[in-house]
Every structure is written in C-alpha cells, then in structure tokens.
N, C-alpha and C. Protein backbone atom coordinates (compact mmCIF):
# COMPACT_ATOMS: atom_id res chain seq x y z
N UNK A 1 -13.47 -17.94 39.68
CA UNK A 1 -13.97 -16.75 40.34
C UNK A 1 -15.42 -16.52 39.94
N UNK A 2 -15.75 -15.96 40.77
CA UNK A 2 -17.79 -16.06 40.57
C UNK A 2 -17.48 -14.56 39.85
N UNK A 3 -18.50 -13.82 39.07
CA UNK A 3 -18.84 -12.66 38.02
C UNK A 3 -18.73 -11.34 38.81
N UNK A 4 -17.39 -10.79 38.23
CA UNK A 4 -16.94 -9.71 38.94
C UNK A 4 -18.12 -8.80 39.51
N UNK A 5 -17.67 -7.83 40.07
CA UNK A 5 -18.83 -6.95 40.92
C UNK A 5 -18.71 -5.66 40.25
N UNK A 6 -19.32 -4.73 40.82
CA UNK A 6 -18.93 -2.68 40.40
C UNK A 6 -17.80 -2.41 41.17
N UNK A 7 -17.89 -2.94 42.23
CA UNK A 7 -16.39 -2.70 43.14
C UNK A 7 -15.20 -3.34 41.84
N UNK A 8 -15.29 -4.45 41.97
CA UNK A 8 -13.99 -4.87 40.87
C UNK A 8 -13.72 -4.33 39.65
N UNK A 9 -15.12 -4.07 39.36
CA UNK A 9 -14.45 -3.09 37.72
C UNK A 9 -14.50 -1.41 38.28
N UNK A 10 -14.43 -1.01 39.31
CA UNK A 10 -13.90 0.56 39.81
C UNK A 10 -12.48 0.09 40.25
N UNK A 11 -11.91 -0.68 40.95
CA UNK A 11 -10.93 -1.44 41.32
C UNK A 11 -9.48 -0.69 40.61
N UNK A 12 -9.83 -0.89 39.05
CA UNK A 12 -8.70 -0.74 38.13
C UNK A 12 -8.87 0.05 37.15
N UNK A 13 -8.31 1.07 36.37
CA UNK A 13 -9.11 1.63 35.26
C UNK A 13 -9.10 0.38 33.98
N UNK A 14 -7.86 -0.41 33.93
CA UNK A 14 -8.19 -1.47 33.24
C UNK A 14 -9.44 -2.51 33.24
N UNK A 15 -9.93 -2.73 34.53
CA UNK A 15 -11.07 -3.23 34.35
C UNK A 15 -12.27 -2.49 34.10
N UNK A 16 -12.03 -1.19 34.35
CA UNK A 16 -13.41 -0.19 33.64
C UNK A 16 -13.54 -0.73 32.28
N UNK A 17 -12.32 -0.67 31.47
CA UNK A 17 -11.69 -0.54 30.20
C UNK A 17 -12.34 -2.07 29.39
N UNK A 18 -12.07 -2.88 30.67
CA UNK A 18 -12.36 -4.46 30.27
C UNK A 18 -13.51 -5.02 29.77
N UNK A 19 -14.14 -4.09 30.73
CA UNK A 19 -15.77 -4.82 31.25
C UNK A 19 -16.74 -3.41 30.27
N UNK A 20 -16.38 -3.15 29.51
CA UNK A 20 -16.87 -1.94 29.06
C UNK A 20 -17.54 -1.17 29.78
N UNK A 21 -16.96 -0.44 30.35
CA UNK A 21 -17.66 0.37 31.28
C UNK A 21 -18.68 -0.08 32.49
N UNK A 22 -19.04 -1.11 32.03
CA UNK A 22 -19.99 -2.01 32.61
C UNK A 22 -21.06 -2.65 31.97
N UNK A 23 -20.81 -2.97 30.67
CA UNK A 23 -21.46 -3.64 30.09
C UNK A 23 -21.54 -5.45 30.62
N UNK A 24 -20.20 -5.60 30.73
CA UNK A 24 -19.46 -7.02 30.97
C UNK A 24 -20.41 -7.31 32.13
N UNK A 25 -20.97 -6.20 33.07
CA UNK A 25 -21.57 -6.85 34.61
C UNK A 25 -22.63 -7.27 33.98
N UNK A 26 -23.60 -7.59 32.44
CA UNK A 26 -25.04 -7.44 32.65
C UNK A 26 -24.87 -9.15 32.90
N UNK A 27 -26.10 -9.76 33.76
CA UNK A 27 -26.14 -10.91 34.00
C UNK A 27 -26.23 -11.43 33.21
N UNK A 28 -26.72 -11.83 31.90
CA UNK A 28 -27.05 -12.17 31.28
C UNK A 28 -25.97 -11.95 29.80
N UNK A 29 -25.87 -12.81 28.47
CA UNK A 29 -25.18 -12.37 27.34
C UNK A 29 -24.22 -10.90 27.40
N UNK A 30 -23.14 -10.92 28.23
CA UNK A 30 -22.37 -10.11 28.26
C UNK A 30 -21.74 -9.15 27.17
N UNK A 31 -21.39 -10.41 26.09
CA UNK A 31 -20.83 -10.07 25.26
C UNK A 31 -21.53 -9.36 24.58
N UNK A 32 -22.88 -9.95 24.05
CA UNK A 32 -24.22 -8.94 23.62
C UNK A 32 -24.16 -7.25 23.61
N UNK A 33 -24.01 -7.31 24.72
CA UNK A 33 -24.32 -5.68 25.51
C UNK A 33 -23.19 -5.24 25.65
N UNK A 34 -21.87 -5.83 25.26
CA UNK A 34 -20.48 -5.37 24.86
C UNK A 34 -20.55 -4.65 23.76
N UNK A 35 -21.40 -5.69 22.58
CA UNK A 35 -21.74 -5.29 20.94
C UNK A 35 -22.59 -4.07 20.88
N UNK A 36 -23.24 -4.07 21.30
CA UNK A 36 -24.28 -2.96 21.25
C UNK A 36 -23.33 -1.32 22.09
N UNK A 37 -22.71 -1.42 23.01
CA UNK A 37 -22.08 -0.77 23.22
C UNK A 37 -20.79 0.24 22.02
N UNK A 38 -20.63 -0.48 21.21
CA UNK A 38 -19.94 -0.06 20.00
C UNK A 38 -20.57 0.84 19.05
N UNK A 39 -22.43 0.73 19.17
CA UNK A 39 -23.09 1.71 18.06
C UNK A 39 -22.94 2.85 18.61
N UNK A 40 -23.46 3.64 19.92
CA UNK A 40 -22.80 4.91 19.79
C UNK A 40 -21.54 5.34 19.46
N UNK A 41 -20.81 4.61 19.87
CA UNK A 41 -19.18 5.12 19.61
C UNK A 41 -19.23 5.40 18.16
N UNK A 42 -19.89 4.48 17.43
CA UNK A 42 -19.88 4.21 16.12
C UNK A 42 -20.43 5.60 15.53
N UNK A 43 -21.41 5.47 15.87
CA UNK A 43 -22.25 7.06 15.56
C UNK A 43 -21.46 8.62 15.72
N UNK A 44 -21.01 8.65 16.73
CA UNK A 44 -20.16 9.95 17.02
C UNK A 44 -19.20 9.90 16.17
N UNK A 45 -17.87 8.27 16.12
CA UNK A 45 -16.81 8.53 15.37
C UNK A 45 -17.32 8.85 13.56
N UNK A 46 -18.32 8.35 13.35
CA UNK A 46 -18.38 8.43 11.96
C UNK A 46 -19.21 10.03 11.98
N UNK A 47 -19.89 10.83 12.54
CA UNK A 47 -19.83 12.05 12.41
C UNK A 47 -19.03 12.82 12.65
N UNK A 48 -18.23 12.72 13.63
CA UNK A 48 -17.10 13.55 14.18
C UNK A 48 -15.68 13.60 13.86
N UNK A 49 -14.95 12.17 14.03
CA UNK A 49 -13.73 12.22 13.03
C UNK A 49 -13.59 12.09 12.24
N UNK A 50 -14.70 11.71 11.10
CA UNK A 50 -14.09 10.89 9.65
C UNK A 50 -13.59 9.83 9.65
N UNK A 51 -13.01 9.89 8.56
CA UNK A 51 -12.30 8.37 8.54
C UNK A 51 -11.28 7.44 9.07
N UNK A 52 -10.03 8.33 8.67
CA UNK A 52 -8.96 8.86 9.45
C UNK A 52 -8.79 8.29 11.17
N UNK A 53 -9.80 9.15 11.60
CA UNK A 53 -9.86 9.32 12.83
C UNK A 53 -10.98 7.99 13.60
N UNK A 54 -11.68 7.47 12.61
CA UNK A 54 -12.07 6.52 13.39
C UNK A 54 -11.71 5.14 13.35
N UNK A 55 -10.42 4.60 12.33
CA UNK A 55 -9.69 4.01 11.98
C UNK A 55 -8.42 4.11 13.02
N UNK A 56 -8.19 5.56 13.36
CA UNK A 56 -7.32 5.59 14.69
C UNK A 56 -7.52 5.37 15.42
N UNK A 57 -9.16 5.49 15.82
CA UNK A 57 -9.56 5.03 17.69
C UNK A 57 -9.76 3.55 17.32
N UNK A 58 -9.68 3.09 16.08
CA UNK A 58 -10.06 1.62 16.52
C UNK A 58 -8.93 0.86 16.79
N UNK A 59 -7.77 1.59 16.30
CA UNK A 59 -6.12 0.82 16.78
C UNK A 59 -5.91 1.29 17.79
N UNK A 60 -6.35 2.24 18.06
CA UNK A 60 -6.21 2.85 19.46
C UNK A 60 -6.58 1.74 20.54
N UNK A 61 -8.07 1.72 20.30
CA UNK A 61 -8.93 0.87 21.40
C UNK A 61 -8.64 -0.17 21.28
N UNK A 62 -7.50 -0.90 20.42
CA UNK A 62 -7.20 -2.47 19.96
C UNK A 62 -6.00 -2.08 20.79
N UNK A 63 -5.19 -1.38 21.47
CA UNK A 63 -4.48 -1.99 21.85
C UNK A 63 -4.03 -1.33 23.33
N UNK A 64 -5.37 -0.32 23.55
CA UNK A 64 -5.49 -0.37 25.16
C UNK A 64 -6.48 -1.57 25.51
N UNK A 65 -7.14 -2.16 24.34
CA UNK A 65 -8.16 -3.53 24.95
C UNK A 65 -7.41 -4.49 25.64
N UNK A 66 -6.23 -4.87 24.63
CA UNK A 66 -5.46 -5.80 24.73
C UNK A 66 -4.44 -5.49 26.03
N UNK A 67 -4.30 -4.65 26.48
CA UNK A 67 -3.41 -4.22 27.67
C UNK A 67 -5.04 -4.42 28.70
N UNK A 68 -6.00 -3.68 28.70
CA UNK A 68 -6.63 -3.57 29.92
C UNK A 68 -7.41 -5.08 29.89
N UNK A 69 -7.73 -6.28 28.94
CA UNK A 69 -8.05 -7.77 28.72
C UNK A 69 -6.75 -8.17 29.45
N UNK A 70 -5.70 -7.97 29.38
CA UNK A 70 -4.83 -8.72 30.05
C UNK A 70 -4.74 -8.51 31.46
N UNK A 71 -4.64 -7.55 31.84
CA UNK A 71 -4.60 -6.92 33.33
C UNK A 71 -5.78 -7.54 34.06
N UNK A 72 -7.04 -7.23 33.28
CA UNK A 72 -7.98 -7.79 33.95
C UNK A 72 -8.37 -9.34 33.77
N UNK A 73 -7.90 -9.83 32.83
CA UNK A 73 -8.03 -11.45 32.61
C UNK A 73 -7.05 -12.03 33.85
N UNK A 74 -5.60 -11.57 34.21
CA UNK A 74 -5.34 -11.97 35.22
C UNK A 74 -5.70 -12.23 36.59
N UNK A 75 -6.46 -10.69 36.75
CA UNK A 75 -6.94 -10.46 38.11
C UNK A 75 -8.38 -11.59 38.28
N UNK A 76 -8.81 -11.39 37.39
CA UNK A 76 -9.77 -12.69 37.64
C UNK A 76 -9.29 -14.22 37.64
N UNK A 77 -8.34 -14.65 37.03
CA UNK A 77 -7.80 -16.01 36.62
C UNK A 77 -8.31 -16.32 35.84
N UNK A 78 -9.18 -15.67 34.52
CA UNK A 78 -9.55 -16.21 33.57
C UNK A 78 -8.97 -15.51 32.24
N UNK A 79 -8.18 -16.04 31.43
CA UNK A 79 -7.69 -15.00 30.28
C UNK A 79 -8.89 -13.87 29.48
N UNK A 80 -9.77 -14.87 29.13
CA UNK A 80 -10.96 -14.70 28.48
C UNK A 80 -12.56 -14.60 29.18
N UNK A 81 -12.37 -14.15 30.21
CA UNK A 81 -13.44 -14.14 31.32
C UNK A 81 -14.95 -13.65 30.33
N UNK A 82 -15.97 -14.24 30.32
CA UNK A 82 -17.29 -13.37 29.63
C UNK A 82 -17.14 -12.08 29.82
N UNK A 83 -17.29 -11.49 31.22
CA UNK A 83 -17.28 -10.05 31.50
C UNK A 83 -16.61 -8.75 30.80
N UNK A 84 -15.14 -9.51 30.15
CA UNK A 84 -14.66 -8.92 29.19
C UNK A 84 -15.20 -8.50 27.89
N UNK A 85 -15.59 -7.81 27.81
CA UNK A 85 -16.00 -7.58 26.38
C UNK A 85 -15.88 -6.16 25.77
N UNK A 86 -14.46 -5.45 25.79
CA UNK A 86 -13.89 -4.53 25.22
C UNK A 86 -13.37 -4.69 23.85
N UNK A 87 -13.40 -6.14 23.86
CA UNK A 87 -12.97 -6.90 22.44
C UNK A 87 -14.08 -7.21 21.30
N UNK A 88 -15.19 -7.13 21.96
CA UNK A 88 -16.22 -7.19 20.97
C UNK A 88 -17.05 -6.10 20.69
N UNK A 89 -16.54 -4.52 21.49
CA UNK A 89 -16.58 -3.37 21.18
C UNK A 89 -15.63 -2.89 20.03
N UNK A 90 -14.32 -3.37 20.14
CA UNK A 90 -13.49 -2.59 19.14
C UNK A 90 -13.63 -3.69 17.65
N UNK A 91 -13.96 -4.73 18.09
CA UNK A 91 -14.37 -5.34 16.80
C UNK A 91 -15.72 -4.71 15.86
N UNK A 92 -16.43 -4.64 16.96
CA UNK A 92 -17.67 -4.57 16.23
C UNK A 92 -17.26 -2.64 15.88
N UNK A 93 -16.36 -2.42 16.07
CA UNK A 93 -16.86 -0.89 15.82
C UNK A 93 -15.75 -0.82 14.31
N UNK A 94 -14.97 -1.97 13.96
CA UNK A 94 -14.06 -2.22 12.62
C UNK A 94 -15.43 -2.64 11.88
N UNK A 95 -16.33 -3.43 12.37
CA UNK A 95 -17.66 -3.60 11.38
C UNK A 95 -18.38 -2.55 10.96
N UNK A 96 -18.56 -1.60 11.94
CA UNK A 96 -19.40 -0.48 11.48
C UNK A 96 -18.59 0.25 10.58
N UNK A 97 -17.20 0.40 10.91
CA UNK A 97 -16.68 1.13 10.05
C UNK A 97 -16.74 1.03 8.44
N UNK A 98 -16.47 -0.65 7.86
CA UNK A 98 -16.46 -0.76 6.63
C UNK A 98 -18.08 -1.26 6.45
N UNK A 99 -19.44 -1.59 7.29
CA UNK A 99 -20.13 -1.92 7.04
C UNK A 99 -21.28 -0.38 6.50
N UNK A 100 -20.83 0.68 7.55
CA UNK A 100 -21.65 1.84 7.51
C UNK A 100 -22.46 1.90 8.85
N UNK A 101 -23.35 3.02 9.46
CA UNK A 101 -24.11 3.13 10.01
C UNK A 101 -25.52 3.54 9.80
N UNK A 102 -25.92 3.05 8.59
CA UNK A 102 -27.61 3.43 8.78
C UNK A 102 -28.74 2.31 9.94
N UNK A 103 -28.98 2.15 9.76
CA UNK A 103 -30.35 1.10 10.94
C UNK A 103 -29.84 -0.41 10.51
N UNK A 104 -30.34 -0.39 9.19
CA UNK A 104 -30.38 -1.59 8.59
C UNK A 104 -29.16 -2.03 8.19
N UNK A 105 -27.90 -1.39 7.95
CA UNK A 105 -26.51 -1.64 7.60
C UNK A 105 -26.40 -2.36 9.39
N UNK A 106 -26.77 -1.90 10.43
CA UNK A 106 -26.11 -2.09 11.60
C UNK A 106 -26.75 -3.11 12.69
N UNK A 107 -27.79 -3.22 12.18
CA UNK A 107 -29.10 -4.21 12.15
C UNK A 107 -28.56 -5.70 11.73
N UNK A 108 -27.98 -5.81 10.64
CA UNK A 108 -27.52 -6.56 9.86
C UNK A 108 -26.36 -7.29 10.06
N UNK A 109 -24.99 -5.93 10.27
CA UNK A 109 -23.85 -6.23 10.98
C UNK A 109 -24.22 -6.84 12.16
N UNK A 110 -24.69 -7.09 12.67
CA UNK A 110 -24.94 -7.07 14.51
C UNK A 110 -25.24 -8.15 14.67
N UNK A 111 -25.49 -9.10 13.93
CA UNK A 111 -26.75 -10.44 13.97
C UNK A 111 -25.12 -11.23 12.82
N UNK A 112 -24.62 -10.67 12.05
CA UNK A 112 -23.65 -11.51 11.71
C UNK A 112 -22.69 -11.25 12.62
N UNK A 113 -22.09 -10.68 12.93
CA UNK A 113 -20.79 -10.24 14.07
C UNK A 113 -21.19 -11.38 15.41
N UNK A 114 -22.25 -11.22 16.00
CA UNK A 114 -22.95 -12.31 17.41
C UNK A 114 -22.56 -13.49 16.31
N UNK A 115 -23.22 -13.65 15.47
CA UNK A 115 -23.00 -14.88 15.29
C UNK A 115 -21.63 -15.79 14.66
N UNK A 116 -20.96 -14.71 14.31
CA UNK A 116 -19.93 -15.23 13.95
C UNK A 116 -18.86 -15.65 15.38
N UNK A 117 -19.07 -14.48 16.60
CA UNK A 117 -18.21 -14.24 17.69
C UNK A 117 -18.53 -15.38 18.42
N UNK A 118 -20.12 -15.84 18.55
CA UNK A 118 -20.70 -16.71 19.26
C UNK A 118 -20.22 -18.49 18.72
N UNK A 119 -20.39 -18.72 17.49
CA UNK A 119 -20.18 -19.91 16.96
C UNK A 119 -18.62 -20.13 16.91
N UNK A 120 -17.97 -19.29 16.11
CA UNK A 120 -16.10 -19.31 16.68
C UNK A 120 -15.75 -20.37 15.11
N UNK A 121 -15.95 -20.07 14.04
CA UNK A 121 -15.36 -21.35 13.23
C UNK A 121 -13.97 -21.26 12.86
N UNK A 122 -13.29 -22.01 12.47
CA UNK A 122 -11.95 -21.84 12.37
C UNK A 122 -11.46 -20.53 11.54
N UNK A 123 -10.23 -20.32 11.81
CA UNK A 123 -9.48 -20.58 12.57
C UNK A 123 -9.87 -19.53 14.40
N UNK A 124 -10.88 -19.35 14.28
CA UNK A 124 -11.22 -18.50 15.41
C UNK A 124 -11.08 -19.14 16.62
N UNK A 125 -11.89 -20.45 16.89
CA UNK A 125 -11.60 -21.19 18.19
C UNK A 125 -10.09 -21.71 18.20
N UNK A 126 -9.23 -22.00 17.22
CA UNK A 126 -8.01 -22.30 17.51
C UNK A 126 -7.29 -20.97 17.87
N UNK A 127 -7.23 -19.52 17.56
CA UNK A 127 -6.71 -18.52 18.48
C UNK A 127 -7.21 -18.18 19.37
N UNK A 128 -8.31 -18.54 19.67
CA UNK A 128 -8.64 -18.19 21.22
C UNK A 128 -8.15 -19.16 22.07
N UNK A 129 -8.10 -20.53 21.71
CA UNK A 129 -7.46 -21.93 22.25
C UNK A 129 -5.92 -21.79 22.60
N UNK A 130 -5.17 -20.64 21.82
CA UNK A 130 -3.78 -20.72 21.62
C UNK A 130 -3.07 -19.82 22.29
N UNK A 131 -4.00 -18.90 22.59
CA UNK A 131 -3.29 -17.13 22.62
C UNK A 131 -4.45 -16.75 24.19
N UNK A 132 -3.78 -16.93 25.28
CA UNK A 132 -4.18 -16.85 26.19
C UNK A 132 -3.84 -15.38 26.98
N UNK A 133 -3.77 -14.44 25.91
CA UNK A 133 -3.74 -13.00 26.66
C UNK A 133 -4.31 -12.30 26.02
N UNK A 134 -4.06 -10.46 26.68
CA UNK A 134 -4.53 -10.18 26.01
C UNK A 134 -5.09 -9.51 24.74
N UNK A 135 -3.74 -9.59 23.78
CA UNK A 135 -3.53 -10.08 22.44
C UNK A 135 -4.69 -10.86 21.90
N UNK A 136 -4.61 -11.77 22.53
CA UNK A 136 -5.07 -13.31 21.50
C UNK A 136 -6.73 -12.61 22.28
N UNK A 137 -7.20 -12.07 23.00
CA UNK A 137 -9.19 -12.10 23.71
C UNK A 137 -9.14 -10.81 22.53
N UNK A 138 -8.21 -10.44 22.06
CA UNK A 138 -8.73 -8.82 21.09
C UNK A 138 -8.48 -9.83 19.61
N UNK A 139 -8.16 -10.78 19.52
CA UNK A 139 -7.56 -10.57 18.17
C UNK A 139 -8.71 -12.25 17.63
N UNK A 140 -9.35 -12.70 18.49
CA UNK A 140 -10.48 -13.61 18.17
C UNK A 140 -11.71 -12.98 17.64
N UNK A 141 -12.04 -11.25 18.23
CA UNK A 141 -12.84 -11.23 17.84
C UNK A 141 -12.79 -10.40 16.71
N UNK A 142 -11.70 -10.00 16.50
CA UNK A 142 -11.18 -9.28 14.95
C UNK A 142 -11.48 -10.50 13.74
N UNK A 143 -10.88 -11.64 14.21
CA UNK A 143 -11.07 -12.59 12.99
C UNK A 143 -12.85 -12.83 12.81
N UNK A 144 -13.53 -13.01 13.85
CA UNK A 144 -15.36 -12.86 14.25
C UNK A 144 -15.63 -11.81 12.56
N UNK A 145 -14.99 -10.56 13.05
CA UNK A 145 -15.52 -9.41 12.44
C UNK A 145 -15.10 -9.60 10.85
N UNK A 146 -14.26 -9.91 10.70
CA UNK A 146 -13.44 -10.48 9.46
C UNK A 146 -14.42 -11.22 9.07
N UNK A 147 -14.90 -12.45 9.08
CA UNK A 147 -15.90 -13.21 8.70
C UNK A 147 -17.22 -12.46 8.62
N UNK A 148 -17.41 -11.41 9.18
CA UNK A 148 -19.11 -10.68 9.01
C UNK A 148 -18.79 -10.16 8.01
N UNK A 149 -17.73 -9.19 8.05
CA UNK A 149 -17.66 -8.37 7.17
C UNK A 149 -17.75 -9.07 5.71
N UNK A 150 -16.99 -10.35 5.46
CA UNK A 150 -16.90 -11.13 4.03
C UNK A 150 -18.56 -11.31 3.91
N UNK A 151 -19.08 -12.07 4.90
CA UNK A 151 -20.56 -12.20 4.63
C UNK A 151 -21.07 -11.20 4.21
N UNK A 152 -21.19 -10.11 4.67
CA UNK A 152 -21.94 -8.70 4.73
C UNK A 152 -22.10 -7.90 3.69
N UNK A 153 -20.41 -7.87 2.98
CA UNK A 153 -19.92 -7.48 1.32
C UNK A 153 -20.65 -8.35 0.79
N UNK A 154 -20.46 -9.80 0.83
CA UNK A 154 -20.89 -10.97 -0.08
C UNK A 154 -22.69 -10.51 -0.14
N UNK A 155 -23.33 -10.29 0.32
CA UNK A 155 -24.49 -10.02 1.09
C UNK A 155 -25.44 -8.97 0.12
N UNK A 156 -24.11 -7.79 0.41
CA UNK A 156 -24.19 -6.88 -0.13
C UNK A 156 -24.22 -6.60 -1.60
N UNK A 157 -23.84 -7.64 -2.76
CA UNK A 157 -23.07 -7.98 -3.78
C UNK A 157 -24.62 -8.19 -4.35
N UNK A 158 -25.11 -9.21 -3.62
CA UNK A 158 -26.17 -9.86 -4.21
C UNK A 158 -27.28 -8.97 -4.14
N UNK A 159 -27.20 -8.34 -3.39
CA UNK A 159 -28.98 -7.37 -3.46
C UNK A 159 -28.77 -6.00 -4.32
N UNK A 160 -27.44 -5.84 -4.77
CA UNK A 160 -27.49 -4.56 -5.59
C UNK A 160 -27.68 -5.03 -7.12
C-alpha cells in the first residue's frame, strides 16, 4: 500500500491513535516526529500527574497502542507500517519518565532512543521479526527504550 493519507487516518479512531495524530503522515522519518511527539506529553504528565499517574498513561497508551497498531497495521497490510508510530511515542515517553525532562536530559534521551529504535540490535530485530501484531510493533520499541535507558544511567554514572 502506498503512505496512508488524512482521509485514512480520520477513517478510524485507531488510526488517529496509530499514526499519532498525524505525525506518522510526515514524508519524511516518521518515526522521528513520532519521538518528538512524546516531549509534550512528557512535559504536562510530569507536571500534572506525578508519578503515579504518568506511569499509568504509559500502560495506558501501551495498550491502546497495541490495539490501535493492530487495527491499523491490518488495514494497511503492513503489521509494522512506518506511519505507525504510537509505539515510539509511548516508548519514548517510559524514557522521559526514568530519564527526566530538563533540555539536556531529553536532548540526550532522544539521540539514544532514535538510535537504538533505528539500528534494532538484538534481541530487538528478532521481536519485531517474530511478533507480527500489535503487541510485538509496541513491545520492539520498549526493548529500543530499555537499551537507552541502560546507556543513559550508564552515561549518567560516569559524569557524576
């Protein structure tokens, strides 16, 4: 299928959900502008709910991702379509959580998270290889975030 349209992600609220609102349409590095989509959220939840509460929207959003990635991975025929990138919103917003939000905490996260999501080292490309719903498009980029975060602590270890 050629790169969904605004009609297709109004279509479904799952594909609103999918395509982050419409991040997923930008022509270019989708996933990118998926990631970046996570710092406001990031910003409000860490002033507004606490901890608690932003630990809840992130299981929250992990597992309407994984329902609205599936719905919409079908409708396209691709499990893992680029356009999707609700999965590298709720990941990256588990980074902000234990990473923090100042500039440079998120600055930092952001450039390891891409690169961890982008390169895929094991066992990451084998669950995305394995787990063709959408479970497995939310839970590749959890392991992504998993790996920043070790870097990031590790990171962190050394400059204090």
């Amino acid at each position: 299928m050629t790169a969904p349209t605004l009609p297709f992600m109004l279509h479904h609220p799952a594909h609103f959900i999918a395509l982050g609102g419409g991040a997923g349409l930008a022509p270019f590095a989708p996933g990118t502008f998926g990631t970046l989509i996570a710092i406001p959220i990031a910003l409000v939840l860490e002033r507004y709910a606490g901890d608690a509460g932003f630990a809840l929207a992130i299981a929250g959003l992990f597992v309407v991702g994984a329902w609205a990635s599936g719905v919409t991975g079908r409708a396209l025929g691709v499990p893992d379509h680029g356009c999707i990138v609700i999965d590298e919103v709720v990941a990256f917003l588990l980074v902000l959580f234990f990473a923090g939000v100042t500039p440079l905490r998120i600055a930092f996260a952001f450039v390891l998270f891409r690169f961890f999501d982008i390169v895929k080292p094991p066992p990451i490309r084998q669950v995305d290889a394995a787990l063709k719903n959408g479970v497995g498009v939310m839970l590749d980029d959890i392991l992504a975030a998993g790996y920043a975060l070790i870097v990031f602590a590790l990171a962190s270890r050394l400059v204090s």
